[in-house]
N, C-alpha and C. Protein backbone atom coordinates (compact mmCIF):
# COMPACT_ATOMS: atom_id res chain seq x y z
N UNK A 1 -40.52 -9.95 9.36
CA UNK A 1 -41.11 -10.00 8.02
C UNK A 1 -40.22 -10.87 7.14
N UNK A 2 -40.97 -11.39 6.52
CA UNK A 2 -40.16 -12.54 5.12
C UNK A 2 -39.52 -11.84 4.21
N UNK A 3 -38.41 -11.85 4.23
CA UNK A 3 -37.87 -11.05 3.17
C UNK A 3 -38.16 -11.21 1.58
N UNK A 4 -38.38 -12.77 1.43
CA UNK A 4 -38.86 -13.25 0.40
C UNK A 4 -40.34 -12.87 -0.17
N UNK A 5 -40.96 -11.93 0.96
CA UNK A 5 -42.09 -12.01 0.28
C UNK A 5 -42.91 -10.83 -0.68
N UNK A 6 -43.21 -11.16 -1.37
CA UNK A 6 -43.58 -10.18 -2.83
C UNK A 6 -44.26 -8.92 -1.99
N UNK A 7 -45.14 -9.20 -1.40
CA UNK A 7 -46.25 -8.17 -0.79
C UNK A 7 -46.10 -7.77 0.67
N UNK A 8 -46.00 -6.19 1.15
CA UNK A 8 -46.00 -5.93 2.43
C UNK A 8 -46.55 -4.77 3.09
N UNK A 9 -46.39 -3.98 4.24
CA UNK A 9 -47.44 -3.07 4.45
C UNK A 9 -46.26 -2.19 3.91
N UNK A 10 -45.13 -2.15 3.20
CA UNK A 10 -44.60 -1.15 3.19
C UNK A 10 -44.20 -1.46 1.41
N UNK A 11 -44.69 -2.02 0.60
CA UNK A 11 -44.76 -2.34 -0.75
C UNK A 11 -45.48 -1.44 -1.47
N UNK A 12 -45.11 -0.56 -2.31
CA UNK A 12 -46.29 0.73 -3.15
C UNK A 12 -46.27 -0.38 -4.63
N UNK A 13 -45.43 -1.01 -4.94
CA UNK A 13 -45.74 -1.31 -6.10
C UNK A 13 -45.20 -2.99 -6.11
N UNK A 14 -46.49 -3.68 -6.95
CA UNK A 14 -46.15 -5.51 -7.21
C UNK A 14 -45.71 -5.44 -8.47
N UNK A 15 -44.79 -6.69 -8.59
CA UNK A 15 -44.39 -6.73 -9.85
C UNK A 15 -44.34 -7.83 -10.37
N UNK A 16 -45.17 -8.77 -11.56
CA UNK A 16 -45.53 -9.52 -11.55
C UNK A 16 -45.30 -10.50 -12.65
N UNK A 17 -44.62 -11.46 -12.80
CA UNK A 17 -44.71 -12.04 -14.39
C UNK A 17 -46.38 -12.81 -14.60
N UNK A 18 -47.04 -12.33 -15.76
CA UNK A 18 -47.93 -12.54 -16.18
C UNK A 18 -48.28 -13.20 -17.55
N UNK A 19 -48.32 -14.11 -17.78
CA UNK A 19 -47.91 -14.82 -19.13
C UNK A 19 -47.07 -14.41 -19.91
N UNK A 20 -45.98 -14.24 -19.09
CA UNK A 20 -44.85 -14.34 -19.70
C UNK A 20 -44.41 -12.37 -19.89
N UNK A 21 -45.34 -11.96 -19.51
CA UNK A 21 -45.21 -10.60 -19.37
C UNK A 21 -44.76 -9.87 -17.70
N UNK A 22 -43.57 -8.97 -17.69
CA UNK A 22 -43.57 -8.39 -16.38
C UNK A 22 -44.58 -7.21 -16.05
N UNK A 23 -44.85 -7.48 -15.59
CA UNK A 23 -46.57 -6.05 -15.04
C UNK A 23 -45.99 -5.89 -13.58
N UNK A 24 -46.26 -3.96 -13.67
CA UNK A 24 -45.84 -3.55 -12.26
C UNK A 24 -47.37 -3.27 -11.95
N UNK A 25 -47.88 -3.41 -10.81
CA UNK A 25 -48.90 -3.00 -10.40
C UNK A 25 -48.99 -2.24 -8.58
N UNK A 26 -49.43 -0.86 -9.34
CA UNK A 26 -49.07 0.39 -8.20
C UNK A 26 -50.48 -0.22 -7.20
N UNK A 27 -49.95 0.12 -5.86
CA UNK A 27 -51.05 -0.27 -4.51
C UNK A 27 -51.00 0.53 -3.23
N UNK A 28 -51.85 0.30 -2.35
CA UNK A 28 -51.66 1.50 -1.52
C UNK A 28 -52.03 0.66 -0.40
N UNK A 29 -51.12 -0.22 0.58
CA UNK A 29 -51.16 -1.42 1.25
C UNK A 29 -51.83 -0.60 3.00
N UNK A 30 -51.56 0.64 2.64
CA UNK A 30 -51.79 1.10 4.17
C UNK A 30 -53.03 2.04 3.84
N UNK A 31 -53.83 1.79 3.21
CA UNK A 31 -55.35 2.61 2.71
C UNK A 31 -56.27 1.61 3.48
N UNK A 32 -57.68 2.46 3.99
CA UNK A 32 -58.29 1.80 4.41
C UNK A 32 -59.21 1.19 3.47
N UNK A 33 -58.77 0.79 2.34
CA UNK A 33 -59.44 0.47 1.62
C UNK A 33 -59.17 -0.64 1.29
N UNK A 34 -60.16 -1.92 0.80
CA UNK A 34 -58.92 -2.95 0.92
C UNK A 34 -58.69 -3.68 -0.84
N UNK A 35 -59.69 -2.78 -1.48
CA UNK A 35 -59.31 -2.98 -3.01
C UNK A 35 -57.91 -2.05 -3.47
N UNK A 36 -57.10 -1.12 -2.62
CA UNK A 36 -56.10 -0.67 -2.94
C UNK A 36 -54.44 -1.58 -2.47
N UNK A 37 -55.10 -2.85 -2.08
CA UNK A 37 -53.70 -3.68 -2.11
C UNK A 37 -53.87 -5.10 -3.22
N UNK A 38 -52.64 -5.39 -3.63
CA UNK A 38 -52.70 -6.70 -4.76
C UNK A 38 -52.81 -8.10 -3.64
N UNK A 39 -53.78 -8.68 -4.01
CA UNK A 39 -54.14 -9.69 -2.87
C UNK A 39 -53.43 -10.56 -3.22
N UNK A 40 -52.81 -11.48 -2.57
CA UNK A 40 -52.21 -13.19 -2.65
C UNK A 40 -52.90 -14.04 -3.70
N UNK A 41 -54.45 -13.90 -3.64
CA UNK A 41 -55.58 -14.36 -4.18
C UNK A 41 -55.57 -13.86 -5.85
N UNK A 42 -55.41 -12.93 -6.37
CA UNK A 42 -55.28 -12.07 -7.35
C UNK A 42 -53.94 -12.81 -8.20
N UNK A 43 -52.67 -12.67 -7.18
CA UNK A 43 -51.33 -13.76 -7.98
C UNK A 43 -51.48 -14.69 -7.79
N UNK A 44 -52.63 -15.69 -7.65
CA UNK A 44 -52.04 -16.60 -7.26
C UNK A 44 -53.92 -17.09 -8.59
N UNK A 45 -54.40 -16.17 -8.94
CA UNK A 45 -55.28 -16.69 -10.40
C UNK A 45 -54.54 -16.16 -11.48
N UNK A 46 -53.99 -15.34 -11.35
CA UNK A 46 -53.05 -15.10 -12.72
C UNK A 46 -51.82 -15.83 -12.67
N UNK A 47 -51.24 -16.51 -11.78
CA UNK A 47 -50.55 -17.86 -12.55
C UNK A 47 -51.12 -19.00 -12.79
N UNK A 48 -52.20 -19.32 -12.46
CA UNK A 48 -52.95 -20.55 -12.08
C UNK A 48 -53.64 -20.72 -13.80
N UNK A 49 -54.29 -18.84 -14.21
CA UNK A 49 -54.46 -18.92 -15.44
C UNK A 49 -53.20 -18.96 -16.85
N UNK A 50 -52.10 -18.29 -16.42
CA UNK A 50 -50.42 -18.76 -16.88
C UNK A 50 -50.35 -20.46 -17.29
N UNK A 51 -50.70 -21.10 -15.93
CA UNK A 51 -50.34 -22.39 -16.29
C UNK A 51 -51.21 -23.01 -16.89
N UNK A 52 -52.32 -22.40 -16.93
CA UNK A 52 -53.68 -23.69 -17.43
C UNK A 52 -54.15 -23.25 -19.04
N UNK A 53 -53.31 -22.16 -19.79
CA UNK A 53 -53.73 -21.54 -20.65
C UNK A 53 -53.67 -22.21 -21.80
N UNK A 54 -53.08 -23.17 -22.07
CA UNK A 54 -52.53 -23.74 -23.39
C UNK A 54 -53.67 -24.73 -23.11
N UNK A 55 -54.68 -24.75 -22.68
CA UNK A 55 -55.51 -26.16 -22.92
C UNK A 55 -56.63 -25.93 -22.07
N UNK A 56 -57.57 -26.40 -22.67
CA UNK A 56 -59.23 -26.62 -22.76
C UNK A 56 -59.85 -25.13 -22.46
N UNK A 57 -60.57 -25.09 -21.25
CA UNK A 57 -61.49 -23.53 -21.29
C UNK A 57 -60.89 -22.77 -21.09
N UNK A 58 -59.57 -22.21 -20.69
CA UNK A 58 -58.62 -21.53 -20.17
C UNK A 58 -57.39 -20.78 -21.30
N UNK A 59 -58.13 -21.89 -22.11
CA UNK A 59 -56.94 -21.24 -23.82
C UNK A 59 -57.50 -20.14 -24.25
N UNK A 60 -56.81 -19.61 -25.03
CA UNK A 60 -56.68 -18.15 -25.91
C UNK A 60 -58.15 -18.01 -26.67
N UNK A 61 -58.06 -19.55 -27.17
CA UNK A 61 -59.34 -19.81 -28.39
C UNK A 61 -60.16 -19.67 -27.59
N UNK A 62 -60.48 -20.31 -26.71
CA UNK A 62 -62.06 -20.62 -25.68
C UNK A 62 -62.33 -19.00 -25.08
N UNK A 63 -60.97 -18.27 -24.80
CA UNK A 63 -61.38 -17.06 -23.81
C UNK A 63 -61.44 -15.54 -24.86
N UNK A 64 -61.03 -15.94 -25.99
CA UNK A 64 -60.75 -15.17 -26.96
C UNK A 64 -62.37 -14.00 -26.48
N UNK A 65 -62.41 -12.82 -26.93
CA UNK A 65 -63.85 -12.23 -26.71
C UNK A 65 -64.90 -12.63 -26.07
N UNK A 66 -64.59 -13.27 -25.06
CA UNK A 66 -65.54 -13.51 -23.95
C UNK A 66 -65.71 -12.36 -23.18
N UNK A 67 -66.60 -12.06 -22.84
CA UNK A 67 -67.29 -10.73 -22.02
C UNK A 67 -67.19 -11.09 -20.54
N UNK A 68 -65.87 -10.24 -19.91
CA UNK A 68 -65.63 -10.58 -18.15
C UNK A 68 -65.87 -9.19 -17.79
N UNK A 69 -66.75 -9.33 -16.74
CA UNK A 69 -67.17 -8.06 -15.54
C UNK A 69 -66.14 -8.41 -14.59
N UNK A 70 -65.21 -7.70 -13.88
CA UNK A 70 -64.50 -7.66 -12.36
C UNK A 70 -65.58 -7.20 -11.26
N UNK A 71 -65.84 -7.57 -10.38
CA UNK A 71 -66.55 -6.90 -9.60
C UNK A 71 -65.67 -6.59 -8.65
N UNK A 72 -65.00 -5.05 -7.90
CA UNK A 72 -64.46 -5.38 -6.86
C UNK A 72 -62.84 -5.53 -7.59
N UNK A 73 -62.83 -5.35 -8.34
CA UNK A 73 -61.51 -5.14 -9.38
C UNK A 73 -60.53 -5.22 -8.45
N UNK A 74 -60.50 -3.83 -7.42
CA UNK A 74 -58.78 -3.56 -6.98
C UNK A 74 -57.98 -3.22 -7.89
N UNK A 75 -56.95 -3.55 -7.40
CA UNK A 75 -55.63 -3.38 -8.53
C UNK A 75 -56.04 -3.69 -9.86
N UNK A 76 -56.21 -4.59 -10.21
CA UNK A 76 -56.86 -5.26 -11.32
C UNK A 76 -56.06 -5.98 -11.99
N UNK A 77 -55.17 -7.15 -11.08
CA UNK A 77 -54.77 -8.25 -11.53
C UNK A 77 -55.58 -9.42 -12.06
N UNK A 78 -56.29 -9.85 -11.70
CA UNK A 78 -56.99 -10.93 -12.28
C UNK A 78 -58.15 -10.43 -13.79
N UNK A 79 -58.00 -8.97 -13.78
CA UNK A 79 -58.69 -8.20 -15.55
C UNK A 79 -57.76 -8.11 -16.23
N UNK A 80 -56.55 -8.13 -15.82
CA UNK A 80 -55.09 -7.91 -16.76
C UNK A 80 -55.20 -9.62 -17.19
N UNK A 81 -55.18 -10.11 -16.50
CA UNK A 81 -54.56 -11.55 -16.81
C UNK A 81 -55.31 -12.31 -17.88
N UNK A 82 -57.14 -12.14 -17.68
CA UNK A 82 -58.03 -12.29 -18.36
C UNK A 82 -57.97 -11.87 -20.16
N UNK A 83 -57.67 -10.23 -19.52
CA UNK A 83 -57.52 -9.28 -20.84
C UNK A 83 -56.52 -10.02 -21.92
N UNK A 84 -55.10 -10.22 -21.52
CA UNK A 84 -54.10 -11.02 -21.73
C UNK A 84 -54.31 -12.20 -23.02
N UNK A 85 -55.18 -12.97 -22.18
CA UNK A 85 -55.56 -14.18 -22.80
C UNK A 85 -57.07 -14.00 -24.03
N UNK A 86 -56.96 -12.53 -24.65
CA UNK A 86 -58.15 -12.27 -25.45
C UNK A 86 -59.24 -12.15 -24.50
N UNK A 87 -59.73 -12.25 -23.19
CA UNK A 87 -61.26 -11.81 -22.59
C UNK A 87 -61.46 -10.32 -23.10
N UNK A 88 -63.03 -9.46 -22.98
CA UNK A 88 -62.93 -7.98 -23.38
C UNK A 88 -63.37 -8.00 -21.46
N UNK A 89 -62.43 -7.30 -21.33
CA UNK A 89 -62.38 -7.13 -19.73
C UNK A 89 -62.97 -5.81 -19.42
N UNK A 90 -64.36 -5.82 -18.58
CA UNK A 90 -64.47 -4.32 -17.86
C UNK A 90 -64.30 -4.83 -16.45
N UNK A 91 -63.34 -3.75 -15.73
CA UNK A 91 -63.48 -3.92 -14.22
C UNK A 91 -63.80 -2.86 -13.62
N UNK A 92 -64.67 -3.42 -12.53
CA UNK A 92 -64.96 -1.75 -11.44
C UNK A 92 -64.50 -2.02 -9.96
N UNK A 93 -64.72 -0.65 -9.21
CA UNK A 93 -64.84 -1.38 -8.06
C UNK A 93 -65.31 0.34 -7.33
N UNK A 94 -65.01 0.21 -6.51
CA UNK A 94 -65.62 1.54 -5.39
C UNK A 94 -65.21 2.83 -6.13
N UNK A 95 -65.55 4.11 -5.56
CA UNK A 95 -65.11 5.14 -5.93
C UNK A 95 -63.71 5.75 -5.94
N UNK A 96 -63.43 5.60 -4.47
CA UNK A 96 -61.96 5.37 -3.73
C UNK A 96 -60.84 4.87 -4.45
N UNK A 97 -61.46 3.50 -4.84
CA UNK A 97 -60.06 2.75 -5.36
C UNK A 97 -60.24 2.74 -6.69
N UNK A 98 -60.96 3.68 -7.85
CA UNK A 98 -61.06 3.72 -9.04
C UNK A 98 -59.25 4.54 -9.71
N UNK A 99 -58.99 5.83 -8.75
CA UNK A 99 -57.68 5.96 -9.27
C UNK A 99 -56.67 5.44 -9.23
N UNK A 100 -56.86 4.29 -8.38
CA UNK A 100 -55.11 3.64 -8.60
C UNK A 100 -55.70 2.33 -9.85
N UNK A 101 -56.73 2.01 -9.57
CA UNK A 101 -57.12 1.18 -11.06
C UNK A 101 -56.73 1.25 -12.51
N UNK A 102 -56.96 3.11 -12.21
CA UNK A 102 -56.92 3.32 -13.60
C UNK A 102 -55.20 3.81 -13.77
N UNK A 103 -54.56 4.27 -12.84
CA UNK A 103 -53.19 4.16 -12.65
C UNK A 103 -52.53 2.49 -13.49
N UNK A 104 -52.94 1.82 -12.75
CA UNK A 104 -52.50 0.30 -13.57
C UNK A 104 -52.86 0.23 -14.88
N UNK A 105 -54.09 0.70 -15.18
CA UNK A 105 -54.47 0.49 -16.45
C UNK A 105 -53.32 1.00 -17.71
N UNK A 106 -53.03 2.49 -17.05
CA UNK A 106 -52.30 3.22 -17.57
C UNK A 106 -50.78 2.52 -17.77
């Protein structure tokens, strides 16, 4: 295993700089569920939105109260990141993985 690497089957919690904010986000990598782990995919739109934020559709102004649905939430990195940047974020996802959701939320 990579020692370097953020995410593993033995990781309960990611920790994440998020515009400029550190966010821990609790996960459950060995659930058969697969909205209870923080995907690669998930960090890798919340820096993508980090870097692209200061300009055109991706700014504060443009995303300010825009209405985002998560479908499939998970953890709910990519509703944090949204939320962040002014979106009004609702996320859902299965029944299962609604308490560690709302764990992060918390």
């Amino acid at each position: 295993m990579d020692p370097a690497r953020v995410n593993s089957p033995s990781t309960c919690t990611v920790t994440l700089e998020v515009l400029g904010h550190k966010l821990s986000f609790a996960q459950d990598p060995n659930s058969k569920h697969l909205g209870t782990t923080v995907w690669d995919a998930s960090m890798v739109f919340a820096k993508y939105l980090g870097k692209n934020c200061r300009k055109g559709r991706f700014s504060p102004s443009k995303l300010k109260g825009k209405r985002v649905i998560e479908l499939g939430a998970g953890c709910g990195v990519a509703g944090f990141a949204l939320a962040m940047l002014g979106s009004d974020v609702v996320s859902t996802d299965q029944k299962e993985v609604l308490p560690l959701l709302k764990r992060n939320v918390e």
